[in-house]
PDB file of N, CA and C in Angstrom:
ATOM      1  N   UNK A   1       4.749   0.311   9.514  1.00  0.00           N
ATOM      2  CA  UNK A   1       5.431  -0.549  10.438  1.00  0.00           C
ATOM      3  C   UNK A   1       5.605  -1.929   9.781  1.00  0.00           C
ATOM      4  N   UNK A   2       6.872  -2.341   9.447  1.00  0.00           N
ATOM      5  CA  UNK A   2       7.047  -3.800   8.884  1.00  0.00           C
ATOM      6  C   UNK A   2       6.440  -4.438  10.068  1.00  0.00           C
ATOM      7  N   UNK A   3       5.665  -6.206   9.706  1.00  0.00           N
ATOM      8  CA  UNK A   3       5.125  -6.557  10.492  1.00  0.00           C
ATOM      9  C   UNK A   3       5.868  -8.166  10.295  1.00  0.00           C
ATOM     10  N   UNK A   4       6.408  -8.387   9.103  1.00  0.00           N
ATOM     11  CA  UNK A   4       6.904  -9.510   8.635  1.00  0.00           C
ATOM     12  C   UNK A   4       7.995  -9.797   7.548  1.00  0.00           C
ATOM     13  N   UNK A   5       9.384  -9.709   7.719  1.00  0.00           N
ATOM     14  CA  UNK A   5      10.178 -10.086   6.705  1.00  0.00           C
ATOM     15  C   UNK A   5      10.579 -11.726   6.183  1.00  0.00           C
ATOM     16  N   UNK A   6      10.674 -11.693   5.277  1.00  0.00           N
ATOM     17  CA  UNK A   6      11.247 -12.883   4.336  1.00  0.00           C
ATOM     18  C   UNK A   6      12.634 -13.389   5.195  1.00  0.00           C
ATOM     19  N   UNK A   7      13.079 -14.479   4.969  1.00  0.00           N
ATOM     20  CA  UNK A   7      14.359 -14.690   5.478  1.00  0.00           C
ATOM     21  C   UNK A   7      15.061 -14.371   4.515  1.00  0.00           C
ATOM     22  N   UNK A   8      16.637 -13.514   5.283  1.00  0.00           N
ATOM     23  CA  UNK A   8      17.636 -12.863   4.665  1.00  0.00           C
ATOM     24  C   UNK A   8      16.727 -11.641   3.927  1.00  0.00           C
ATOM     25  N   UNK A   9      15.799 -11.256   3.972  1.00  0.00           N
ATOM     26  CA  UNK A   9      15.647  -9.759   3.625  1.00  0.00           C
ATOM     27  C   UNK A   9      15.493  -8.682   4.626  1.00  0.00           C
ATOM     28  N   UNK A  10      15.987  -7.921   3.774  1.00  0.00           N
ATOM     29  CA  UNK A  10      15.831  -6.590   4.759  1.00  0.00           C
ATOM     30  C   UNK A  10      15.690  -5.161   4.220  1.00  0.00           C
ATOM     31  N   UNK A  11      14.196  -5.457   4.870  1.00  0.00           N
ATOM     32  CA  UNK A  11      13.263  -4.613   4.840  1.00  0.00           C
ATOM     33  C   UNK A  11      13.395  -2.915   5.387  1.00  0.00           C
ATOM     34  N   UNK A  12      13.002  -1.745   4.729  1.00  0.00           N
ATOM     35  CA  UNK A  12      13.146  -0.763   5.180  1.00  0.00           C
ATOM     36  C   UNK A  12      11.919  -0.222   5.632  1.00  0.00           C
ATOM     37  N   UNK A  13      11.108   0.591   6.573  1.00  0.00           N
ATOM     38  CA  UNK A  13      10.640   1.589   6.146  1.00  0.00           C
ATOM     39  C   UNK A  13      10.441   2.186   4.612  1.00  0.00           C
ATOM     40  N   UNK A  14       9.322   2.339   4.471  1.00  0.00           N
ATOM     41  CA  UNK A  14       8.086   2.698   3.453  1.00  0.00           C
ATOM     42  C   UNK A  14       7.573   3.972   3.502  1.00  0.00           C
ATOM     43  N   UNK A  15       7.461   4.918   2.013  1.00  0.00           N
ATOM     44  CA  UNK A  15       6.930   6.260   1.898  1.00  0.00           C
ATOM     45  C   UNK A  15       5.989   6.078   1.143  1.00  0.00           C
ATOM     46  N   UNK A  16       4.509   6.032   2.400  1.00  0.00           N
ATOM     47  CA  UNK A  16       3.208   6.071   1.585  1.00  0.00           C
ATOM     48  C   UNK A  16       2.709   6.980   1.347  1.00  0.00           C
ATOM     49  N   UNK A  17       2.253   7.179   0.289  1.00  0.00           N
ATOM     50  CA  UNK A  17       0.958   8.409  -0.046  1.00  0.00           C
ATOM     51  C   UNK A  17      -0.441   7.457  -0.729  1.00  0.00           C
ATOM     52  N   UNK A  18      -1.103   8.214  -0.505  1.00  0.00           N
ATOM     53  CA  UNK A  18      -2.621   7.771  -1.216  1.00  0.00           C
ATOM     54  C   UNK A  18      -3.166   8.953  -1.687  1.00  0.00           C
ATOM     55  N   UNK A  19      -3.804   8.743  -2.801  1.00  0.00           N
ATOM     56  CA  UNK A  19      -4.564  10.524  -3.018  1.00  0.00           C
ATOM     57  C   UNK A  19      -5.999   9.332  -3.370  1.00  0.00           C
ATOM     58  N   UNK A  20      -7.655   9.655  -2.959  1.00  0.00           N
ATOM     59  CA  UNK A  20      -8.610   8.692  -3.500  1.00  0.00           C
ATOM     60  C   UNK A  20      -9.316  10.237  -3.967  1.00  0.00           C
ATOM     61  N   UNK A  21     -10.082  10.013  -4.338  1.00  0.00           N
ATOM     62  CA  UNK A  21     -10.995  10.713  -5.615  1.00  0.00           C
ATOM     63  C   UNK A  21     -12.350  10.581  -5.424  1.00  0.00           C
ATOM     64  N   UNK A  22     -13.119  11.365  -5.648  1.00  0.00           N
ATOM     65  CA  UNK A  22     -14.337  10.979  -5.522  1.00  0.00           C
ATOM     66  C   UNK A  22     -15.565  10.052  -6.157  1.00  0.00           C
ATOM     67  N   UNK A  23     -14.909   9.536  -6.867  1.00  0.00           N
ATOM     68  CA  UNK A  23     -15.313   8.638  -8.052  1.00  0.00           C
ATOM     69  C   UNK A  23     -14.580   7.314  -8.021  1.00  0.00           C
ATOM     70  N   UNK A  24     -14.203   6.941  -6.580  1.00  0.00           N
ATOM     71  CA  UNK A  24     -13.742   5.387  -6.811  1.00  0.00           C
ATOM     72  C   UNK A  24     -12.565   5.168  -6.740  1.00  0.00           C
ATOM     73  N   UNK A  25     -11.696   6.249  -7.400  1.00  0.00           N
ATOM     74  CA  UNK A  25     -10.242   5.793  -7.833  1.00  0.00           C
ATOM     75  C   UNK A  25      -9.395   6.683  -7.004  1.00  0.00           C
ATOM     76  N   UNK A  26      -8.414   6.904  -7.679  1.00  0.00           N
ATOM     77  CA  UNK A  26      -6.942   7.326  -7.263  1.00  0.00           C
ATOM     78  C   UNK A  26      -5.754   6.759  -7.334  1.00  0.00           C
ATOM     79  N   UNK A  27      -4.857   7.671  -6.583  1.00  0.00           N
ATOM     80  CA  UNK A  27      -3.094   7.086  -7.125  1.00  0.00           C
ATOM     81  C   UNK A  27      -2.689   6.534  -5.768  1.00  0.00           C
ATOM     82  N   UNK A  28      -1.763   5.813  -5.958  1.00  0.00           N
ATOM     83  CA  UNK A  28      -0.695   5.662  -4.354  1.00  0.00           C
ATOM     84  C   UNK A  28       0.590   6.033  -5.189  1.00  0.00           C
ATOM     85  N   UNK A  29       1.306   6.281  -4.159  1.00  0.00           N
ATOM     86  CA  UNK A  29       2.708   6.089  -4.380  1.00  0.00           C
ATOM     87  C   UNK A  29       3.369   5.683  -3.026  1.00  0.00           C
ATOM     88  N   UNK A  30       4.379   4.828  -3.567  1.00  0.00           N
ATOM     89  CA  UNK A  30       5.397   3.894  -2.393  1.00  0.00           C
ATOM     90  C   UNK A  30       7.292   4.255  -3.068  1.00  0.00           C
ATOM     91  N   UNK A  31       7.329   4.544  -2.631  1.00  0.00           N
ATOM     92  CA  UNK A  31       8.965   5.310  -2.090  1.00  0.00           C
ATOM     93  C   UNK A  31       9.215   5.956  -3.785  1.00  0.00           C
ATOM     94  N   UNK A  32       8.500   6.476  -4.249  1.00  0.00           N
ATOM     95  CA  UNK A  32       8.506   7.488  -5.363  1.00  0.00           C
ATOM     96  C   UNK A  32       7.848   6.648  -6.629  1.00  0.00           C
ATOM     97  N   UNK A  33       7.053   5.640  -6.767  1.00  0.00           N
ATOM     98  CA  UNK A  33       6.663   4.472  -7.551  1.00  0.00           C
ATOM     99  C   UNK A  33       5.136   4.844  -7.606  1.00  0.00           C
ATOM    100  N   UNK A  34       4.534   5.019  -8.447  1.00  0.00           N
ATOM    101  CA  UNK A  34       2.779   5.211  -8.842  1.00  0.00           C
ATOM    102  C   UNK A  34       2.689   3.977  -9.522  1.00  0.00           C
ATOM    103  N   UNK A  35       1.035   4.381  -8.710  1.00  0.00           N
ATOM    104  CA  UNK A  35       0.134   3.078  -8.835  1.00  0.00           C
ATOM    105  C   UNK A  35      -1.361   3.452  -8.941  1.00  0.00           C
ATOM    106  N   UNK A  36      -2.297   2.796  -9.349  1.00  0.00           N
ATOM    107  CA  UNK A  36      -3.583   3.136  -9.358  1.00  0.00           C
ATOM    108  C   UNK A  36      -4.373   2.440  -7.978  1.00  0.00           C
ATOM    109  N   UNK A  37      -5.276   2.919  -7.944  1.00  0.00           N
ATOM    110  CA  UNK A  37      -6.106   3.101  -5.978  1.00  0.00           C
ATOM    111  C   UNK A  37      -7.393   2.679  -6.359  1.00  0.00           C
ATOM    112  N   UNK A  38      -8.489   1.779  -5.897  1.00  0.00           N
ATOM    113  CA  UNK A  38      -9.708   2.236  -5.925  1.00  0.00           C
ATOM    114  C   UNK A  38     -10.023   2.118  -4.529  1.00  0.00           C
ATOM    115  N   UNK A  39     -11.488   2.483  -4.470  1.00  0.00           N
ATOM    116  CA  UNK A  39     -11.933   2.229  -3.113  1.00  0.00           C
ATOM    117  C   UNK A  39     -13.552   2.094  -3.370  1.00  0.00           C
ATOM    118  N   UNK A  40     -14.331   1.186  -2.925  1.00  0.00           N
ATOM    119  CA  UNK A  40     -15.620   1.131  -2.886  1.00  0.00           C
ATOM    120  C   UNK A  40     -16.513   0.956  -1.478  1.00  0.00           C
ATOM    121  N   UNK A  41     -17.460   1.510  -1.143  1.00  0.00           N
ATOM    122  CA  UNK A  41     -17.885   1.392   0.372  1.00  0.00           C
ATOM    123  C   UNK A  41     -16.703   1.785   1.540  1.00  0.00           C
ATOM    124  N   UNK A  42     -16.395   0.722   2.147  1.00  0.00           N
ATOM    125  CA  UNK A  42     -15.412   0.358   3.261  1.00  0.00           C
ATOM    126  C   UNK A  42     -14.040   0.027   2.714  1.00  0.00           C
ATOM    127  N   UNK A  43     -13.987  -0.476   1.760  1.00  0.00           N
ATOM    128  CA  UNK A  43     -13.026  -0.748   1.116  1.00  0.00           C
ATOM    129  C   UNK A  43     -11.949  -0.222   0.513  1.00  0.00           C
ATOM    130  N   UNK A  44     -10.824  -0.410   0.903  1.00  0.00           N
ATOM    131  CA  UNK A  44      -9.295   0.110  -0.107  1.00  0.00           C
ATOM    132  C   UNK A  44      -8.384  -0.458  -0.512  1.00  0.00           C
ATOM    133  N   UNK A  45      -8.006  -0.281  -1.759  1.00  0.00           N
ATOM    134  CA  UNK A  45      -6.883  -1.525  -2.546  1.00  0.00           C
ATOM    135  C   UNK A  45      -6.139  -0.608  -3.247  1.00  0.00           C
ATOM    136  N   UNK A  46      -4.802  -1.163  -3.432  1.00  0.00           N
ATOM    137  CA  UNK A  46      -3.692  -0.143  -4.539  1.00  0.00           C
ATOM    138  C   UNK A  46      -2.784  -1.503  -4.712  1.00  0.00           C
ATOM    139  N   UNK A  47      -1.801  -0.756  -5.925  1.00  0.00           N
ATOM    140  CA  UNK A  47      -0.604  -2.150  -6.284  1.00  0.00           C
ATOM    141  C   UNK A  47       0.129  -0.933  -6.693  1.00  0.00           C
ATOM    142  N   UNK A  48       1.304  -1.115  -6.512  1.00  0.00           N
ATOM    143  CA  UNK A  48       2.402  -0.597  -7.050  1.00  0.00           C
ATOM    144  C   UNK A  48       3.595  -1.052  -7.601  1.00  0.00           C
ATOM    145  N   UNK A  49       4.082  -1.291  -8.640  1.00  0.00           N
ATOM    146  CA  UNK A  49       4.886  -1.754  -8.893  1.00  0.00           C
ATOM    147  C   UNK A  49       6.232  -1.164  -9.293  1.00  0.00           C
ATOM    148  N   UNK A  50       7.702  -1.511  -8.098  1.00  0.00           N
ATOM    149  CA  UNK A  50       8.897  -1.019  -8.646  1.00  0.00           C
ATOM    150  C   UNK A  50       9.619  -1.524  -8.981  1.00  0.00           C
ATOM    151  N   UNK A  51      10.192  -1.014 -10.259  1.00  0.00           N
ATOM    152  CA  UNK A  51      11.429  -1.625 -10.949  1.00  0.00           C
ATOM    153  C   UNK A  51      12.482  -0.963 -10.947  1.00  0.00           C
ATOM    154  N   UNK A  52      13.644  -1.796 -10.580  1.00  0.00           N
ATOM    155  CA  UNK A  52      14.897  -0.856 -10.153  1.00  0.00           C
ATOM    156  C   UNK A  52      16.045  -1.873 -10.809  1.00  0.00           C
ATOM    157  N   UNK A  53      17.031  -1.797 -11.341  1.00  0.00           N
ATOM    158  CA  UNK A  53      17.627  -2.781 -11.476  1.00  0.00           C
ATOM    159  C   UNK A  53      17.369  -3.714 -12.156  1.00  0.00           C
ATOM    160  N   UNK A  54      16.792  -4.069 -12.791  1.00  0.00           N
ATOM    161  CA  UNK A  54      16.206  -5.170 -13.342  1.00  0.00           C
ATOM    162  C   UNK A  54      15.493  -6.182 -12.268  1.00  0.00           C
ATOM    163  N   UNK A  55      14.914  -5.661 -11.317  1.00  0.00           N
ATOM    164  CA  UNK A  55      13.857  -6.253 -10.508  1.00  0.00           C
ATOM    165  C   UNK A  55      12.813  -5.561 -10.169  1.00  0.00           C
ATOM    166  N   UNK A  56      11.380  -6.443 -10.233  1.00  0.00           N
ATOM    167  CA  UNK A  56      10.696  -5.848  -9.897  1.00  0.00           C
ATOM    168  C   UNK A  56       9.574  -6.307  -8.425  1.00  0.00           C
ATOM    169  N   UNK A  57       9.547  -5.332  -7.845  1.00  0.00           N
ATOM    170  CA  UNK A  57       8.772  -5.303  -6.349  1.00  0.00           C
ATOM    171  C   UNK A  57       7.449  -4.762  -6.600  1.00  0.00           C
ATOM    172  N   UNK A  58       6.443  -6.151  -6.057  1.00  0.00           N
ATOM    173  CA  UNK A  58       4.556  -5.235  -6.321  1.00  0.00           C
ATOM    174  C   UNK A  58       4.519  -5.276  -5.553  1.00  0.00           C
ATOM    175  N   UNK A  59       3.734  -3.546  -4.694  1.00  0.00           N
ATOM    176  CA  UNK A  59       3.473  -3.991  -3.451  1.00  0.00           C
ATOM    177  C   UNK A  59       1.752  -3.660  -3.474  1.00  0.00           C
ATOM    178  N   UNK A  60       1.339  -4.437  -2.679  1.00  0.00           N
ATOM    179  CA  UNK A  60      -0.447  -4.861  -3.059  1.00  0.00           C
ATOM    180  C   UNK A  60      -0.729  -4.151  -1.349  1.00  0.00           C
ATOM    181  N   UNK A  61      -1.898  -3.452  -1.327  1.00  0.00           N
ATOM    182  CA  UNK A  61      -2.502  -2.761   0.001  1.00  0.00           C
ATOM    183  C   UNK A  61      -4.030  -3.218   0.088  1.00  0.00           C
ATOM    184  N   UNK A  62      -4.295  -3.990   0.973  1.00  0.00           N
ATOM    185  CA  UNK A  62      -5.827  -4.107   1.310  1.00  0.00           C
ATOM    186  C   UNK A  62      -5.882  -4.067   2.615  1.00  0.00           C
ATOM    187  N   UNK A  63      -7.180  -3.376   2.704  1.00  0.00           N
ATOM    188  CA  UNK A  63      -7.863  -2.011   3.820  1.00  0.00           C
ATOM    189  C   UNK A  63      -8.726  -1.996   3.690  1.00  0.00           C
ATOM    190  N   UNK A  64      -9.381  -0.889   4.590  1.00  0.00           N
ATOM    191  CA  UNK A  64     -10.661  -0.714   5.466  1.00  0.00           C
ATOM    192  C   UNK A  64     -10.501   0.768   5.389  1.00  0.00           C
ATOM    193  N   UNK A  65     -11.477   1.530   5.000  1.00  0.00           N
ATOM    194  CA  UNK A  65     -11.907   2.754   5.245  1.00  0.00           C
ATOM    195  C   UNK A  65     -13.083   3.355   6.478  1.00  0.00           C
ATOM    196  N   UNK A  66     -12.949   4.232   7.132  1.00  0.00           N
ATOM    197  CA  UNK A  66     -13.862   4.516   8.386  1.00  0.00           C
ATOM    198  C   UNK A  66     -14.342   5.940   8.341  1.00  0.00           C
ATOM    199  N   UNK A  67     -15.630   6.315   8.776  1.00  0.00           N
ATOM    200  CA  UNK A  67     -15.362   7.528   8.825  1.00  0.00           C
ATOM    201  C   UNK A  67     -16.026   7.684  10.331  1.00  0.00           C
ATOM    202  N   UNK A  68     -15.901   9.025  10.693  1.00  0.00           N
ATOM    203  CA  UNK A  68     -15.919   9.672  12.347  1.00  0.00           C
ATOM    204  C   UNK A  68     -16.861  11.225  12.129  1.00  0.00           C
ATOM    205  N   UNK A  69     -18.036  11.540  11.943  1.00  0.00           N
ATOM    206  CA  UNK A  69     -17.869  13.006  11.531  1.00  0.00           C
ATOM    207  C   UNK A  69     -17.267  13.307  10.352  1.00  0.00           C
ATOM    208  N   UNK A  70     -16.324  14.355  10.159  1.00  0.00           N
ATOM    209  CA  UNK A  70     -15.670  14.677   8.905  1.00  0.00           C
ATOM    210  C   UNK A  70     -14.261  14.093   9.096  1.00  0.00           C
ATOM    211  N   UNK A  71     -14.024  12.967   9.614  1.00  0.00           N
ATOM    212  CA  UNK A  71     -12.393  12.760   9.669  1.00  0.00           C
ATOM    213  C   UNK A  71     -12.429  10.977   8.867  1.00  0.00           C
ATOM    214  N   UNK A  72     -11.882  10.740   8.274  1.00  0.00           N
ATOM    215  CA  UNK A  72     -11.465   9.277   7.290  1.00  0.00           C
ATOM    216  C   UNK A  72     -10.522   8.502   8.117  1.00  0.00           C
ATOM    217  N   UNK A  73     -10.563   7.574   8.027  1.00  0.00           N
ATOM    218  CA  UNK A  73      -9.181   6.766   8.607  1.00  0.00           C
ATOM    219  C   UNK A  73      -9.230   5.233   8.128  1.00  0.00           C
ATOM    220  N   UNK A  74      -7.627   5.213   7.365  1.00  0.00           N
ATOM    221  CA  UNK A  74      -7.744   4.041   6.501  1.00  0.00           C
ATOM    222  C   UNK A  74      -6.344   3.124   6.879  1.00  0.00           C
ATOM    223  N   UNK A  75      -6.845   1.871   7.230  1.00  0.00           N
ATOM    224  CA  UNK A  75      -5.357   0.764   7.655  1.00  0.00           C
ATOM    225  C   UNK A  75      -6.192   0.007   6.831  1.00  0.00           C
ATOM    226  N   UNK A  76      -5.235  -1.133   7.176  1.00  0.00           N
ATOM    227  CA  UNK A  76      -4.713  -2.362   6.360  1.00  0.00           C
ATOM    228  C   UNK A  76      -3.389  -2.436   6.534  1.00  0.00           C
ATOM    229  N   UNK A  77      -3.077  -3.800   5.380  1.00  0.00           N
ATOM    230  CA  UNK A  77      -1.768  -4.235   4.979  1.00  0.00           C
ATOM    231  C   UNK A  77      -1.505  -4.165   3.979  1.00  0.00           C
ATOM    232  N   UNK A  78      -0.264  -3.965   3.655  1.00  0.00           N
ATOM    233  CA  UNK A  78       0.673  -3.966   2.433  1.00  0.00           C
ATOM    234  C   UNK A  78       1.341  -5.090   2.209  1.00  0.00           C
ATOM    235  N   UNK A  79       1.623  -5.857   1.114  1.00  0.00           N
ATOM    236  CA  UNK A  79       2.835  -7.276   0.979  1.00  0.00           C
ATOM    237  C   UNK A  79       3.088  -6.836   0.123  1.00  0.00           C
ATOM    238  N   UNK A  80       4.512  -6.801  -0.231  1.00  0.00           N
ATOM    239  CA  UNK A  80       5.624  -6.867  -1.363  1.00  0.00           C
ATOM    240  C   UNK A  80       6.305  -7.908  -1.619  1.00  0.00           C
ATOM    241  N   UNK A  81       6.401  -7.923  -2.846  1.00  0.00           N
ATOM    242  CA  UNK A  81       6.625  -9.661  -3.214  1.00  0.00           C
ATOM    243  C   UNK A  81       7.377  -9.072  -4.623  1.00  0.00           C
ATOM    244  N   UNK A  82       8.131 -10.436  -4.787  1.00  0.00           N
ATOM    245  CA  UNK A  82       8.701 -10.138  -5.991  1.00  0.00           C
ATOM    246  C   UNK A  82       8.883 -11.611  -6.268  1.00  0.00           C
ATOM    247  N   UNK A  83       8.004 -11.953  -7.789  1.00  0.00           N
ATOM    248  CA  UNK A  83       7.763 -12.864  -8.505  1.00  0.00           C
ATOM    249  C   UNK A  83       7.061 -13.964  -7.670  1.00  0.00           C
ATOM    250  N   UNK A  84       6.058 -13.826  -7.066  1.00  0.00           N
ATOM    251  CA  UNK A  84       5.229 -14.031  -6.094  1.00  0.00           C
ATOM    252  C   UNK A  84       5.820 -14.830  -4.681  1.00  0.00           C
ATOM    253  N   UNK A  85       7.079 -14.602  -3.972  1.00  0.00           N
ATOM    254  CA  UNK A  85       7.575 -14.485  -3.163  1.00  0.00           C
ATOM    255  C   UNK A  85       7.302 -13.458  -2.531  1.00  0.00           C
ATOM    256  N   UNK A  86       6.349 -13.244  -0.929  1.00  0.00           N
ATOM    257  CA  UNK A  86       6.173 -11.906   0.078  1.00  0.00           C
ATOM    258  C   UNK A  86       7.633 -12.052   0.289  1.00  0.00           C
ATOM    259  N   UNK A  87       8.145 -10.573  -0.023  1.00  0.00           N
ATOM    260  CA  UNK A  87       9.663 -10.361   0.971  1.00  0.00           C
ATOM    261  C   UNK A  87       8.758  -9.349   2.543  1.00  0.00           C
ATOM    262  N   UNK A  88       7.927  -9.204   2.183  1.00  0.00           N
ATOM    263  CA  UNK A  88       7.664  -8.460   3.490  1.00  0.00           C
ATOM    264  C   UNK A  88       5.916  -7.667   3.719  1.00  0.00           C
ATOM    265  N   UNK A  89       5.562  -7.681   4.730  1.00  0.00           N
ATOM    266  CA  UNK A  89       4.458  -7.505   5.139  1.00  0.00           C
ATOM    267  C   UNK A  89       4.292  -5.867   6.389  1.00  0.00           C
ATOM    268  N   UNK A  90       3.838  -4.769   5.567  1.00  0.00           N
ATOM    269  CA  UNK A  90       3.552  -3.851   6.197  1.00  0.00           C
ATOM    270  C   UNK A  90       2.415  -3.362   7.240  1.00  0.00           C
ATOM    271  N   UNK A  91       2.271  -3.115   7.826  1.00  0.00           N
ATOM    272  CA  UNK A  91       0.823  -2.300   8.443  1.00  0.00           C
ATOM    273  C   UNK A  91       0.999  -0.784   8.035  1.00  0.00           C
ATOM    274  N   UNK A  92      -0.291  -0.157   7.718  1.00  0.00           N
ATOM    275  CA  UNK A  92      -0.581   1.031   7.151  1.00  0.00           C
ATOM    276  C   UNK A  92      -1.719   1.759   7.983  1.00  0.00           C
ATOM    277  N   UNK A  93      -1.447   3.292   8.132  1.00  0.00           N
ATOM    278  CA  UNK A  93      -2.704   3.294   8.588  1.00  0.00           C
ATOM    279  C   UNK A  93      -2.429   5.052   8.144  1.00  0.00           C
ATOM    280  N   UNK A  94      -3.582   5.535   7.817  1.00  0.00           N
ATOM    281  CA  UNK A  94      -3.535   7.406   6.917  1.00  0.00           C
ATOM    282  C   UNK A  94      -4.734   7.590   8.041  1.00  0.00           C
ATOM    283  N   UNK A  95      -5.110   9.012   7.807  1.00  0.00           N
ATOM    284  CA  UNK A  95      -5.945   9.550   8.558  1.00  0.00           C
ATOM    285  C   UNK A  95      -6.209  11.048   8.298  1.00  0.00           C
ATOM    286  N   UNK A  96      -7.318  11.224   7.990  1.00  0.00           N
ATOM    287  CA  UNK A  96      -7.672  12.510   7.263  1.00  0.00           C
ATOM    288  C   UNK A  96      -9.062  13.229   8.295  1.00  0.00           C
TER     289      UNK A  96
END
């Protein structure tokens, strides 16, 4: 869910994946773009960076991991920025 655009941008909808690992790490990917994941305790972070055009968009995710029994559930936010300008501010949330 965009939560915040830049003026004059416009922002789409976002295709997240996360894969985490049992050892800390893992991949994300954001609208077909890989990135590296870690996660420690409670904690979750990824960056992704896309280049299209001769521009490039990082988008940075920090989060909170939970668990319930055997079920995970991980939000936070996402900002994408390009050349440290946020064009936009996501909410995220997976659930396993």
């Amino acid at each position: 869910m965009v939560l915040y655009t830049a003026e004059d941008v416009e922002a789409e909808e976002m295709s997240v994946t996360l894969q985490l690992n049992e050892g800390g790490t893992g991949t994300a990917n954001v609208n077909g773009f890989s990135g590296d994941a870690v996660y420690a305790g409670n904690s979750v972070y990824f960056s992704v960076t896309m280049t299209e055009g001769g521009y490039a968009v990082s988008c940075v995710f920090d989060g909170t991991a939970s668990q319930s029994g055997s079920h995970t559930s991980i939000s936070g936010t996402m900002q994408c920025s390009m050349m440290s300008i946020i064009l936009a501010t996501y909410s995220w949330t997976a659930q396993k």
